[in-house]
Protein backbone atom coordinates (compact mmCIF):
# COMPACT_ATOMS: atom_id res chain seq x y z
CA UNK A 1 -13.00 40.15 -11.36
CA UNK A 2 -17.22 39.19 -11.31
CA UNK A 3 -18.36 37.05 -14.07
CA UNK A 4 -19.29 39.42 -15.90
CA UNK A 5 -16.06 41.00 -16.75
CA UNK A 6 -14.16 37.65 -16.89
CA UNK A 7 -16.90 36.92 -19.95
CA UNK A 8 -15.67 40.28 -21.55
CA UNK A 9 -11.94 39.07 -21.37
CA UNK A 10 -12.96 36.23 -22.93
CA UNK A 11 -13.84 37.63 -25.63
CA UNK A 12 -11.39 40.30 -26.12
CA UNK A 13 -8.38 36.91 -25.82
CA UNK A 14 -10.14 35.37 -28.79
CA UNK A 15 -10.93 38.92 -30.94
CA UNK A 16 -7.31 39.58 -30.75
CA UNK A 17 -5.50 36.35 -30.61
CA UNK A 18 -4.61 33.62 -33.54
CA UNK A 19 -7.24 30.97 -32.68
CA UNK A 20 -10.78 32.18 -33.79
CA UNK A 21 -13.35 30.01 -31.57
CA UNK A 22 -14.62 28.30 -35.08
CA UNK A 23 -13.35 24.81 -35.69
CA UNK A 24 -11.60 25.60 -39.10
CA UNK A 25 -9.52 27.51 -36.61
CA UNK A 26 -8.64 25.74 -33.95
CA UNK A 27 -7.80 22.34 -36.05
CA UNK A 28 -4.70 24.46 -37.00
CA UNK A 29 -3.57 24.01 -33.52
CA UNK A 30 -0.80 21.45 -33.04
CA UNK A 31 -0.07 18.43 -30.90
CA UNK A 32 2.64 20.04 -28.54
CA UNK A 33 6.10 18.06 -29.03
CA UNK A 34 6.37 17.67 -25.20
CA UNK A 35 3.18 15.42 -25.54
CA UNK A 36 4.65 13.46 -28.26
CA UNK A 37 8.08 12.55 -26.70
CA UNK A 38 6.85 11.86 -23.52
CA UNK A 39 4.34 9.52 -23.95
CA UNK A 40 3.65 8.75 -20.25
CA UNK A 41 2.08 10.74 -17.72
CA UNK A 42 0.28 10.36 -13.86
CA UNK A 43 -3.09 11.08 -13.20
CA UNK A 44 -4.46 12.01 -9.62
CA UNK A 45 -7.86 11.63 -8.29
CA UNK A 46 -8.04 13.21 -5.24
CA UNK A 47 -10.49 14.84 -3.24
CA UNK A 48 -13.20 14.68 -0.92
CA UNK A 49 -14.47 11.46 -2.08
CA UNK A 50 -11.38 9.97 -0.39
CA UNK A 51 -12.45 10.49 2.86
CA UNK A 52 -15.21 7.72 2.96
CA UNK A 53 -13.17 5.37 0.76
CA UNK A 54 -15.68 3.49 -0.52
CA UNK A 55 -17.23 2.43 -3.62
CA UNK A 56 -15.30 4.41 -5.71
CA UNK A 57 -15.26 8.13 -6.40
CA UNK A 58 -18.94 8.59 -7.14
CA UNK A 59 -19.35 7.94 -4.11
CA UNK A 60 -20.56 11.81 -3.59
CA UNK A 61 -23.34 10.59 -6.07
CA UNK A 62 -24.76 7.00 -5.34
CA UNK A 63 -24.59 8.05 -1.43
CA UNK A 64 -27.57 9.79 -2.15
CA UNK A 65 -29.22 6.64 -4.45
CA UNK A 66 -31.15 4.97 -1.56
CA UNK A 67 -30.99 1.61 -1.58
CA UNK A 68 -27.45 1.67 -3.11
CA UNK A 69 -24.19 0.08 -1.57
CA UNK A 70 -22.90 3.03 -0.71
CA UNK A 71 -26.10 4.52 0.64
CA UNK A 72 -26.56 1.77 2.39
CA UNK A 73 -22.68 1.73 3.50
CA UNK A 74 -23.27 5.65 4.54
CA UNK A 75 -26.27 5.44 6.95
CA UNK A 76 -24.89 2.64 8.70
CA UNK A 77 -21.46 3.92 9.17
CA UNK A 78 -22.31 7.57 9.49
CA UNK A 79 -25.78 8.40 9.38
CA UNK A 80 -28.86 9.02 7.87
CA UNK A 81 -28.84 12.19 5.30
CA UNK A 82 -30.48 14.48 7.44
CA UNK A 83 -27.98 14.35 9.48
CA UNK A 84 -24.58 13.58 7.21
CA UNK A 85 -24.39 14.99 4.22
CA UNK A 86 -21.58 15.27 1.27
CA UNK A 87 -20.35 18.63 2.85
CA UNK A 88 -19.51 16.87 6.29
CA UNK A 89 -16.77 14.40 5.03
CA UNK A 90 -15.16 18.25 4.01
CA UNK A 91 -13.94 18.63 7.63
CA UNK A 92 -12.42 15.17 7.61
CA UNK A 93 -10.77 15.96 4.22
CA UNK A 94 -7.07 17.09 6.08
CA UNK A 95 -4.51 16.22 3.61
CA UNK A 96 -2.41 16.73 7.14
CA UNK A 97 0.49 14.12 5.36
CA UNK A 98 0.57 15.80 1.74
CA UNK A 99 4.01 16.58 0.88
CA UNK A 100 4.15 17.56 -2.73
CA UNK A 101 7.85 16.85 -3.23
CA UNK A 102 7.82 13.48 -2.32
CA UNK A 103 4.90 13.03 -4.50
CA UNK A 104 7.33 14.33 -7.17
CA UNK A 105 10.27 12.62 -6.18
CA UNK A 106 8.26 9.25 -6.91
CA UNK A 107 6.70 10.47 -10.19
CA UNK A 108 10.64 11.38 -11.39
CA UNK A 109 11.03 7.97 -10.40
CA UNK A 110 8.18 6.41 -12.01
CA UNK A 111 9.34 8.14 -15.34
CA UNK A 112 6.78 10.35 -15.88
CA UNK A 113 7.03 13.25 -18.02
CA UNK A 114 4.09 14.87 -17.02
CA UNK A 115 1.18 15.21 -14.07
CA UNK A 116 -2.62 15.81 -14.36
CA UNK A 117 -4.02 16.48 -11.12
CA UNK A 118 -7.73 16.48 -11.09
CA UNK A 119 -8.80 20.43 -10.44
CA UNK A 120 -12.35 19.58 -9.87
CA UNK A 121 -14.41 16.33 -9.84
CA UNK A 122 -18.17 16.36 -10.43
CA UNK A 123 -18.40 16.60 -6.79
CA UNK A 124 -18.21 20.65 -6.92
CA UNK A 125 -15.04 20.95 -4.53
CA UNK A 126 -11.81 22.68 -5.93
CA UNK A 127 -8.81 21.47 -5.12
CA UNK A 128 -7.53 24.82 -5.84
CA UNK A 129 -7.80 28.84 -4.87
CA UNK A 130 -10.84 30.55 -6.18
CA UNK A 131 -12.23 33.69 -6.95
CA UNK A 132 -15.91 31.96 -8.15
CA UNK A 133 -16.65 29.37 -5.09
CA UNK A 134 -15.50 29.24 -1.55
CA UNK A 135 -16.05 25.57 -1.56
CA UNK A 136 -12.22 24.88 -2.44
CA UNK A 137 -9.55 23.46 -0.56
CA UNK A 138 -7.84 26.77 0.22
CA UNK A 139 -10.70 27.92 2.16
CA UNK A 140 -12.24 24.45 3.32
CA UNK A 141 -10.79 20.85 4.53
CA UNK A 142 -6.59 21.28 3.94
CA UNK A 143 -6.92 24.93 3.45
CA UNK A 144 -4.25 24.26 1.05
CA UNK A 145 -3.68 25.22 -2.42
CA UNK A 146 -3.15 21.95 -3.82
CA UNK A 147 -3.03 22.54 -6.98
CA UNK A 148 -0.56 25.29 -7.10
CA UNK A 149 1.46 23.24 -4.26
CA UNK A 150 1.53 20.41 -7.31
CA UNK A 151 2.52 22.65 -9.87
CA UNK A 152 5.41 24.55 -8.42
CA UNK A 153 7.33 20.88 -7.40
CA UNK A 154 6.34 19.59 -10.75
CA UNK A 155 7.62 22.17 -13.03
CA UNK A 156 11.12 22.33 -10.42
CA UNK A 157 11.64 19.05 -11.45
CA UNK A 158 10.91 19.19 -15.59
CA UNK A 159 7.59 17.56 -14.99
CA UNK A 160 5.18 19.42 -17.43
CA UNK A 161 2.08 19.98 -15.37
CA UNK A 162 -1.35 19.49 -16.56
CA UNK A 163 -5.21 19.63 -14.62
CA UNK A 164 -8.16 17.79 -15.09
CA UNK A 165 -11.87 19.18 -14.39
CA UNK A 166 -14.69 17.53 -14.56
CA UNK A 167 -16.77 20.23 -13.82
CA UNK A 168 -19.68 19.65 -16.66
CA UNK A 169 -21.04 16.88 -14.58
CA UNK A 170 -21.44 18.44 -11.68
CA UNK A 171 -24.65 20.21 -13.50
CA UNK A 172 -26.60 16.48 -12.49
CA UNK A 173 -24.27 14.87 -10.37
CA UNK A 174 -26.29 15.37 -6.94
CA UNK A 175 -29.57 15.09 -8.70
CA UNK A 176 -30.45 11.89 -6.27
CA UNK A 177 -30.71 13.95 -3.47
CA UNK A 178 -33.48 15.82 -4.95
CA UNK A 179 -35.86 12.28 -4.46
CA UNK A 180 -35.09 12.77 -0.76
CA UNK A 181 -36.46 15.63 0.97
CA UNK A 182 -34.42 15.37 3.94
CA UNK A 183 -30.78 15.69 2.38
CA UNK A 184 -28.88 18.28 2.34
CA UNK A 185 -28.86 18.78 -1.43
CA UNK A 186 -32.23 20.28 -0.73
CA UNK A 187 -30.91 23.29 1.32
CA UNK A 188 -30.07 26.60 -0.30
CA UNK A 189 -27.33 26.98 1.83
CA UNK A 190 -25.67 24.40 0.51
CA UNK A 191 -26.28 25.44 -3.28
CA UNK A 192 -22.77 26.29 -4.18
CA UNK A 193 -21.79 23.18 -3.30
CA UNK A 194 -24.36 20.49 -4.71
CA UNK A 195 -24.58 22.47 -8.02
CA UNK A 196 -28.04 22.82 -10.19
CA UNK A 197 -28.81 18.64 -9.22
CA UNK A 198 -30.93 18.71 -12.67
CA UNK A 199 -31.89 15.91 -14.97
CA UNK A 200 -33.10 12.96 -12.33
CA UNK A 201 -34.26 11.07 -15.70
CA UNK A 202 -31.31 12.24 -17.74
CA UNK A 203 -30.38 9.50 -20.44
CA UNK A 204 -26.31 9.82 -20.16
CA UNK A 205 -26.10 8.45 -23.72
CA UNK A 206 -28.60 10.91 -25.26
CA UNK A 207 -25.89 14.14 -26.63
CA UNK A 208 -29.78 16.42 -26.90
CA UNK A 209 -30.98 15.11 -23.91
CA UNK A 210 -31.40 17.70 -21.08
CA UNK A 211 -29.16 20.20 -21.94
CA UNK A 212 -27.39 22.64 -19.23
CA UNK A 213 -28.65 25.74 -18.94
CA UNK A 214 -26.98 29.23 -20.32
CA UNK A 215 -26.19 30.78 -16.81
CA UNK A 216 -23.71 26.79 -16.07
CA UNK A 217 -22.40 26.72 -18.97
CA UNK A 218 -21.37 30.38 -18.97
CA UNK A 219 -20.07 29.85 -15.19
CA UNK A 220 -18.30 26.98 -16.52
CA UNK A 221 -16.60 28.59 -18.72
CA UNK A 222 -15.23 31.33 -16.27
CA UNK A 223 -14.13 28.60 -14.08
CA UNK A 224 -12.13 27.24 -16.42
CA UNK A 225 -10.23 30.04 -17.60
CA UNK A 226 -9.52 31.02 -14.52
CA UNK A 227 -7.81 27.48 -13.77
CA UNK A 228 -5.91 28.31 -17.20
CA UNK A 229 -4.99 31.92 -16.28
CA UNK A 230 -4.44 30.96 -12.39
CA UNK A 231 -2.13 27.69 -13.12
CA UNK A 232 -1.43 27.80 -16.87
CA UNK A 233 -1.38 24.06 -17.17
CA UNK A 234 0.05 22.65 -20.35
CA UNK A 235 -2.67 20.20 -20.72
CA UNK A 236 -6.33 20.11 -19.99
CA UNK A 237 -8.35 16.95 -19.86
CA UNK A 238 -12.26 16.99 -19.80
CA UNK A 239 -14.48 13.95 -18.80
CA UNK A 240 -17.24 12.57 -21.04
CA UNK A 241 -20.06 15.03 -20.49
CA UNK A 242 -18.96 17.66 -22.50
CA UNK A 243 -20.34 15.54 -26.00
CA UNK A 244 -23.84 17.04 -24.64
CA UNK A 245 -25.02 19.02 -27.96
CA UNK A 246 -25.31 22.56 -26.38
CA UNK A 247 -21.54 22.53 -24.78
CA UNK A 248 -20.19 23.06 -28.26
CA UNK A 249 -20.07 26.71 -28.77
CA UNK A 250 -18.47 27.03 -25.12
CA UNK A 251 -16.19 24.34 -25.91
CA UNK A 252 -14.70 26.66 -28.94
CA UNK A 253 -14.35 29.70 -26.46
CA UNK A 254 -12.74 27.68 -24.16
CA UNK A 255 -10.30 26.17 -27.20
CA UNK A 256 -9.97 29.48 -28.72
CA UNK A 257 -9.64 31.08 -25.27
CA UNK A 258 -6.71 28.47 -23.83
CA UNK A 259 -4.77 28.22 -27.23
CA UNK A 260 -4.78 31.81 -27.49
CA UNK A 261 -3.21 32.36 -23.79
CA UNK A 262 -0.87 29.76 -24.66
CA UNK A 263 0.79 32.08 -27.45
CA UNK A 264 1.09 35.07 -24.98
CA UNK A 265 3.02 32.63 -22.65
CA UNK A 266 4.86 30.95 -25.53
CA UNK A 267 4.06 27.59 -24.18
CA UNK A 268 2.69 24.50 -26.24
CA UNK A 269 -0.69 23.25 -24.62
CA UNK A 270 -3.12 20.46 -25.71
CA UNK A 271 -6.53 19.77 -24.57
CA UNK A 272 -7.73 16.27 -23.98
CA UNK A 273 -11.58 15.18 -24.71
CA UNK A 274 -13.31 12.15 -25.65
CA UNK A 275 -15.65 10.74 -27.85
CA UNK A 276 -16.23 13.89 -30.23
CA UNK A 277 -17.02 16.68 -27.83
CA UNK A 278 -13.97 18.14 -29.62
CA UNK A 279 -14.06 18.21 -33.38
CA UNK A 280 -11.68 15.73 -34.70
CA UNK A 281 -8.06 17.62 -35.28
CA UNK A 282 -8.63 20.56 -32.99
CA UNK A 283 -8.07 18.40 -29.67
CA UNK A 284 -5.91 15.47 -28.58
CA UNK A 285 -8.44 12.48 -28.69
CA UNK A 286 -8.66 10.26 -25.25
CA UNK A 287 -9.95 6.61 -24.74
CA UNK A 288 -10.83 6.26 -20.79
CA UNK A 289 -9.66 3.05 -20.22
CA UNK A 290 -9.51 1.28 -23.71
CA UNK A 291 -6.72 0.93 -26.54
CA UNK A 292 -6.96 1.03 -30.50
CA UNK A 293 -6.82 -1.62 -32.55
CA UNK A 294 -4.87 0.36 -35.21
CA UNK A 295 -2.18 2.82 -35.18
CA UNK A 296 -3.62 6.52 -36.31
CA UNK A 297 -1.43 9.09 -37.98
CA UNK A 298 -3.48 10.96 -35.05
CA UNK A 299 -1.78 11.60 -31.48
CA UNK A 300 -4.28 10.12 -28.83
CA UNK A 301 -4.12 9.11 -25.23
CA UNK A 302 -5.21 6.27 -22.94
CA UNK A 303 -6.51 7.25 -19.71
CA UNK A 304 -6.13 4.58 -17.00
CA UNK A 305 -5.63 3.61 -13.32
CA UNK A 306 -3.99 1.36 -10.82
CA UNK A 307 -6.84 0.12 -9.74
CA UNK A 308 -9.42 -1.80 -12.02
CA UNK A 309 -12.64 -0.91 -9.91
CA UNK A 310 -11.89 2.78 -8.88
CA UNK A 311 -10.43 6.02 -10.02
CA UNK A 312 -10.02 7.12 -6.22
CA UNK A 313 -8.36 5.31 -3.13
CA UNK A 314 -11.15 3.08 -1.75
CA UNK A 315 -10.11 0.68 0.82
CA UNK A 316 -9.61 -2.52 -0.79
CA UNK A 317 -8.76 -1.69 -4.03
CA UNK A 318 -8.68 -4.12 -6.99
CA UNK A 319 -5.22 -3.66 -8.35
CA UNK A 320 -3.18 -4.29 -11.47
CA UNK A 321 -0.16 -5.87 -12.00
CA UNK A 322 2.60 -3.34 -12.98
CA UNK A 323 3.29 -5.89 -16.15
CA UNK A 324 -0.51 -4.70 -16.68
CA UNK A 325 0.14 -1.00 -16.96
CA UNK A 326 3.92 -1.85 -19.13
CA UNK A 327 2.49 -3.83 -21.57
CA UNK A 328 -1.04 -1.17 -22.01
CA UNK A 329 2.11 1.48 -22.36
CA UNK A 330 3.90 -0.50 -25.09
CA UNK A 331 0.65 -1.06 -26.78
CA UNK A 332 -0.26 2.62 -26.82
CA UNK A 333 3.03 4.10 -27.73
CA UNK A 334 3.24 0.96 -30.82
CA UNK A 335 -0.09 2.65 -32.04
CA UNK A 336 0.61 6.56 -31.54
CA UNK A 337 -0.78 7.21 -28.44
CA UNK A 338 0.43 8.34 -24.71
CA UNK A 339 -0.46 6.51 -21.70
CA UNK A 340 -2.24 8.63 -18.53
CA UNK A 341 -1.86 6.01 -15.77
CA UNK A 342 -3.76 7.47 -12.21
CA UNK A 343 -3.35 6.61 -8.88
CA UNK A 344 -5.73 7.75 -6.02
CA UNK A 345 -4.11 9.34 -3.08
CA UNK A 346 -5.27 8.34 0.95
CA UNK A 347 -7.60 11.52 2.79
CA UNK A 348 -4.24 12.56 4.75
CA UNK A 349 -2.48 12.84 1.50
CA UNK A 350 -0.39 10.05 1.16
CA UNK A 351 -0.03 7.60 -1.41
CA UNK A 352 -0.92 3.99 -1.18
CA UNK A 353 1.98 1.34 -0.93
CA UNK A 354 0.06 -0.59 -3.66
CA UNK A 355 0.26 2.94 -6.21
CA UNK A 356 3.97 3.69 -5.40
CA UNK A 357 4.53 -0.37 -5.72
CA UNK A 358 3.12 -0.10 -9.28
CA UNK A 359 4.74 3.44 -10.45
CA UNK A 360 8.12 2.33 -9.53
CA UNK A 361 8.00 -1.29 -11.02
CA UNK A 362 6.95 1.30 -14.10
CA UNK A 363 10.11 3.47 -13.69
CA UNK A 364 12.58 0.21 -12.68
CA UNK A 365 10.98 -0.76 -17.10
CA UNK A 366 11.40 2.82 -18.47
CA UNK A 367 14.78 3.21 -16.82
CA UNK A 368 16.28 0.31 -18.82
CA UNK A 369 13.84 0.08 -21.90
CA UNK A 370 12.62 3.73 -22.29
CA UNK A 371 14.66 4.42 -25.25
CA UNK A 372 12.08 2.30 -27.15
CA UNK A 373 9.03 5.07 -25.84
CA UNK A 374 10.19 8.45 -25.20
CA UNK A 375 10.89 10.84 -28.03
CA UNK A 376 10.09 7.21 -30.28
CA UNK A 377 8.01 7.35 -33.57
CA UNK A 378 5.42 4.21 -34.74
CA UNK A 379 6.69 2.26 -37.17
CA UNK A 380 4.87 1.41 -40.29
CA UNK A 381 2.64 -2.06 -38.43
CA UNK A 382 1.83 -1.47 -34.62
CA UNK A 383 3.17 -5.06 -34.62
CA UNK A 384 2.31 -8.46 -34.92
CA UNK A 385 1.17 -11.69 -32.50
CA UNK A 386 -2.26 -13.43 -31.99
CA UNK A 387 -3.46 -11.91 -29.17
CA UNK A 388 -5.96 -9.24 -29.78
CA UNK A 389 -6.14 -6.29 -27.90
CA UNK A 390 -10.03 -4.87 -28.30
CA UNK A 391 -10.70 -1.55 -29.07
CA UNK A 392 -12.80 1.50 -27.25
CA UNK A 393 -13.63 2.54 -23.72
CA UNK A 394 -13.53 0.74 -20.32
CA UNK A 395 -11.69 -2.46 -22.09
CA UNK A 396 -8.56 -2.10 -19.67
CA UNK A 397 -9.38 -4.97 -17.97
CA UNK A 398 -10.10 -7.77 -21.06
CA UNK A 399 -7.53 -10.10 -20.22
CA UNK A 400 -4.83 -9.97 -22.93
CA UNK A 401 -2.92 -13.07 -22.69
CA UNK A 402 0.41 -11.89 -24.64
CA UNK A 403 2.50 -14.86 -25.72
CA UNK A 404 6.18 -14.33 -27.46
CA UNK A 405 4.54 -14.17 -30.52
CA UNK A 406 3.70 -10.93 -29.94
CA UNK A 407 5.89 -7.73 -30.97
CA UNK A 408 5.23 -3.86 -31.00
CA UNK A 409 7.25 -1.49 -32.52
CA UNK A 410 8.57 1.72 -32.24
CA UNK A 411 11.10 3.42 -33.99
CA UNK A 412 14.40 6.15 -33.84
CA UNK A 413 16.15 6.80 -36.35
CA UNK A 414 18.03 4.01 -37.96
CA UNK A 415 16.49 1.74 -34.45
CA UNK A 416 13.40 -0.02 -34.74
CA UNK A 417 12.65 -1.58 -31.28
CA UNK A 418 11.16 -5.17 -31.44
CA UNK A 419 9.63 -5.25 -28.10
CA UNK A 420 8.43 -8.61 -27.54
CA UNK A 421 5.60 -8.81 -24.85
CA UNK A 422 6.47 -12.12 -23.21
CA UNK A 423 10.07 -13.57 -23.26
CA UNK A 424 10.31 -17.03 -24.11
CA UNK A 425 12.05 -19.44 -21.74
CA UNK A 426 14.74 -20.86 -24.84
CA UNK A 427 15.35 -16.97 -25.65
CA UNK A 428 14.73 -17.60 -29.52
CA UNK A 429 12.30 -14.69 -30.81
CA UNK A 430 10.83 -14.64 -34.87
CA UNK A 431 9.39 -11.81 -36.38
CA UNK A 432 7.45 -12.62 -39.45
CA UNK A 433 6.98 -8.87 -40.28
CA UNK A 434 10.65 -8.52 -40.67
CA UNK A 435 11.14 -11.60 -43.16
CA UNK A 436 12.90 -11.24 -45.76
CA UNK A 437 10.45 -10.59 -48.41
CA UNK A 438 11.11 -6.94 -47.76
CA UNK A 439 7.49 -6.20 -47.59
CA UNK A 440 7.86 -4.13 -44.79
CA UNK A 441 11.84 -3.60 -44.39
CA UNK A 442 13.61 -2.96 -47.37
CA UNK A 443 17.17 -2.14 -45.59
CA UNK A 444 19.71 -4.66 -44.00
CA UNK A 445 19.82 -5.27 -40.36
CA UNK A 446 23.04 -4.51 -39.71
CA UNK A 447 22.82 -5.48 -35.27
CA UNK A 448 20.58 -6.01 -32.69
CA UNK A 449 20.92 -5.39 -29.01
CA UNK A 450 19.14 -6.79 -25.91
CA UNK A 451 18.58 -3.69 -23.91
CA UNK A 452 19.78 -3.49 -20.38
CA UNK A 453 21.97 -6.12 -21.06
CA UNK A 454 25.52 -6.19 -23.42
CA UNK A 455 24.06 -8.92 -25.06
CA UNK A 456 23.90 -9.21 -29.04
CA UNK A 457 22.57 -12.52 -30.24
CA UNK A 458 22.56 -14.03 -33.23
CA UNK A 459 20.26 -14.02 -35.82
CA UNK A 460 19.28 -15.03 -39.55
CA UNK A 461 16.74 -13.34 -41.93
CA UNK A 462 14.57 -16.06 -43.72
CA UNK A 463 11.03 -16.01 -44.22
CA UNK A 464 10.86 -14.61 -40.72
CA UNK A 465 13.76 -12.68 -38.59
CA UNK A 466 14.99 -15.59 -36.38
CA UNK A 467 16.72 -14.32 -33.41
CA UNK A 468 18.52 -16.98 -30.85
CA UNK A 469 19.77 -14.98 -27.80
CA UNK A 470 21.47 -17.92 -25.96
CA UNK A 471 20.84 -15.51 -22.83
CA UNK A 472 18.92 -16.05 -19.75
CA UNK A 473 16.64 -13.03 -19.62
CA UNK A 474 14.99 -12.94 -16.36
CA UNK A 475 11.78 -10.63 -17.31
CA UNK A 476 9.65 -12.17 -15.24
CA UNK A 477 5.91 -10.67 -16.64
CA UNK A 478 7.75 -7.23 -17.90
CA UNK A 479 8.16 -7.17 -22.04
CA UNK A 480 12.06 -7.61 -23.69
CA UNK A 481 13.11 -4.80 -25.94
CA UNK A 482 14.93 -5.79 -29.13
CA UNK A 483 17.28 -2.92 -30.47
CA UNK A 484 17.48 -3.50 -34.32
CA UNK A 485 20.45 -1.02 -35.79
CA UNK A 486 19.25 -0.75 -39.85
CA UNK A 487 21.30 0.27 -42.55
């Protein structure tokens, strides 16, 4: 099918579908109750841009900034642009060790519920089967169909199966190779690939300034139905760029478009988007990298990664502890949100030792203590402590020196889970917040249980909930749940 007629079936989905592309509409669309119970999910950043390994994955971008570090890095270790360009690392790009399954088999044991492979970076390439660019990784590098490869394994397993595209970007993302005659970005030939290259003074933080142009947005918004119609992921996440101004009518044929598909499948489907590029209620609201400060009545998500300095596998990565990525997940899920935790895959397709190292510390947590996430509810406080935990973007990496003081909750039920984000060495716990001045719990605790232990300690309800375990808990960094039973 040409553009042309993929526009017209556009259309036609949304004339004769429930969703209307107006936002009155499509803020009648729910928060799917797969998202909701299963509150943790793996991203993947994978693509070309692991190849060179460097920097991070802009490296596409800044190899063409001359005087950068990767420029720099690039014309030492593989030549000047004239004569290595983005498209030749495509060759080198053989995914010759990818073995979906045992990616799966160590996102089952990671205890993820569900996988959002990135579809397309602002680099151009596909990591999927096409009919609207030949630069893709069926026809190119692996000559694989990643994406679909990802899918099938994920959904044999339970694993509800999402896709990322960041294709919006890719309208400026090459733009420094325009300032150099000599590069590739320069050659028609290559045009597909490198993308418009527009706005070489474009202000990032400016939603009016330099708007794409009719003929990429209306291409972009082919490409993406296609992923939709292609691979019918149950979520789709969208980088930043999207807030630009002019996206917004585009962004409501895509909503209507994808919500509307979802019905004739019978499957419940989200979209992820940050800042507002989504009107607030009509789209699952994502923080890259940064928490709340609050809980919200509002489902939202925390995109983050293994590695502090880089969404894709660079050699030498800066990584987290897996404590790190627990107690982010406790904080999110304590303040009604989901965690999206990536991890960037090597060229040949296999995983770092450091990523696995992290996701199955993760799982080894969940596997004792996940009662107190999946399928869990936030309780009326997020919880209590002195450490703060800042709110907004790219604060992932604040240090957030938890003592015992500090508690989330979550709640089941009659359960409220006291998870206390450091265990103290004489294994006696209070909660103020469940004193007995009933200002926040009006009931009788009838129990409470250590989980992943038989354990029930004592405890007394004063001005604060006193708990005195008389049990050596050997946590080491990881948080303790508390399971209070409540009458």
């Amino acid at each position: 099918m040409n553009k042309k007629d993929y526009l017209k079936q556009i259309e036609n989905v949304i004339a004769n579908g429930p969703y209307a592309d107006t936002w009155d509409s499509l803020c009648e669309h729910p928060v799917p109750k797969w998202y909701e119970k299963g509150k943790f999910g793996i991203f993947i950043h994978w693509g070309v841009y692991s190849v060179p390994a460097f920097g991070n994955e802009w490296y596409p971008r800044n190899m063409y900034v001359k005087g950068s570090k990767e420029n720099l890095h690039h014309e030492k270790t593989y030549g000047t642009l004239d004569k290595f360009g983005y498209k030749d690392f495509i060759p080198m790009f053989r995914a010759e060790k990818f073995d979906p399954r045992e990616w799966t088999k160590l996102f089952l044991e990671s205890g993820a519920k569900f996988v959002v492979p990135v579809a397309e970076h602002h680099d151009g390439f596909q990591m999927y089967d096409s009919d609207f660019s030949d630069w893709n990784a069926v026809k190119m590098g692996p000559e694989r169909n990643v994406l679909e490869e990802l899918r099938c394994e994920a959904e044999k397993e339970g694993i509800v199966f999402g896709a990322s595209s960041h294709r919006a970007e890719h309208y400026w993302f090459f733009n420094g190779g325009r300032r150099i005659p000599e590069s590739d970005v320069n050659n028609t030939e290559y045009e597909e690939l490198y993308g418009p290259a527009m706005g070489v003074t474009r202000d990032m933080s400016n939603i009016y300034d330099n708007p794409p142009s009719e003929e990429f947005m209306q291409d972009w918004l082919v490409r993406t139905c296609e992923l939709v119609d292609r691979y019918q992921p149950k979520l789709l996440f969208f980088d930043w760029w999207i807030q630009q101004y002019a996206w917004k009518p585009y962004l409501r044929k895509f909503a209507a478009y994808y919500y509307n598909r979802a019905e004739q499948w019978g499957a419940e489907v989200a979209i992820d988007a940050k800042f507002d590029a989504y009107v607030y209620g009509s789209a699952v609201n994502d923080l890259e990298r940064g928490q709340l400060d609050h809980i919200t009545p509002d489902f939202w998500q925390d995109d983050t990664s293994v590695a502090k300095n880089s969404w894709g596998y660079t050699v030498g990565n800066d990584y987290k502890d897996p404590s790190d990525i627990v107690l982010d997940l406790v904080d999110v899920v304590s303040k009604n949100g989901a965690l999206l935790l990536n991890i960037g895959p090597k060229s040949d397709g296999t995983i770092p030792d450091e990523d696995a190292h992290i996701l199955k510390e993760v799982g080894k947590w969940l596997k004792v203590n996940g009662e107190a996430i999946y399928g869990t509810k936030y309780w009326k406080i997020f919880g209590e402590g002195p450490t703060d935990v800042p709110e907004g973007h790219f604060t992932d990496t604040t240090g957030k020196n938890y003592t015992s003081r500090d508690i989330r909750f979550t709640s089941r039920g009659n359960h409220i889970y006291a998870i206390v984000m450091r265990w103290p060495e004489d294994g006696k716990v209070s909660i103020e917040s469940l004193g007995n001045d009933y200002k926040y719990l009006k009931s009788t605790i009838r129990d409470i249980q250590i989980l992943g232990t038989d354990h029930h300690p004592e405890f007394s309800r004063n001005k604060e909930l006193d708990i005195v375990s008389g049990l050596q808990v050997d946590a080491g960094k990881m948080p303790v749940v508390l399971k209070l039973t409540i009458d």
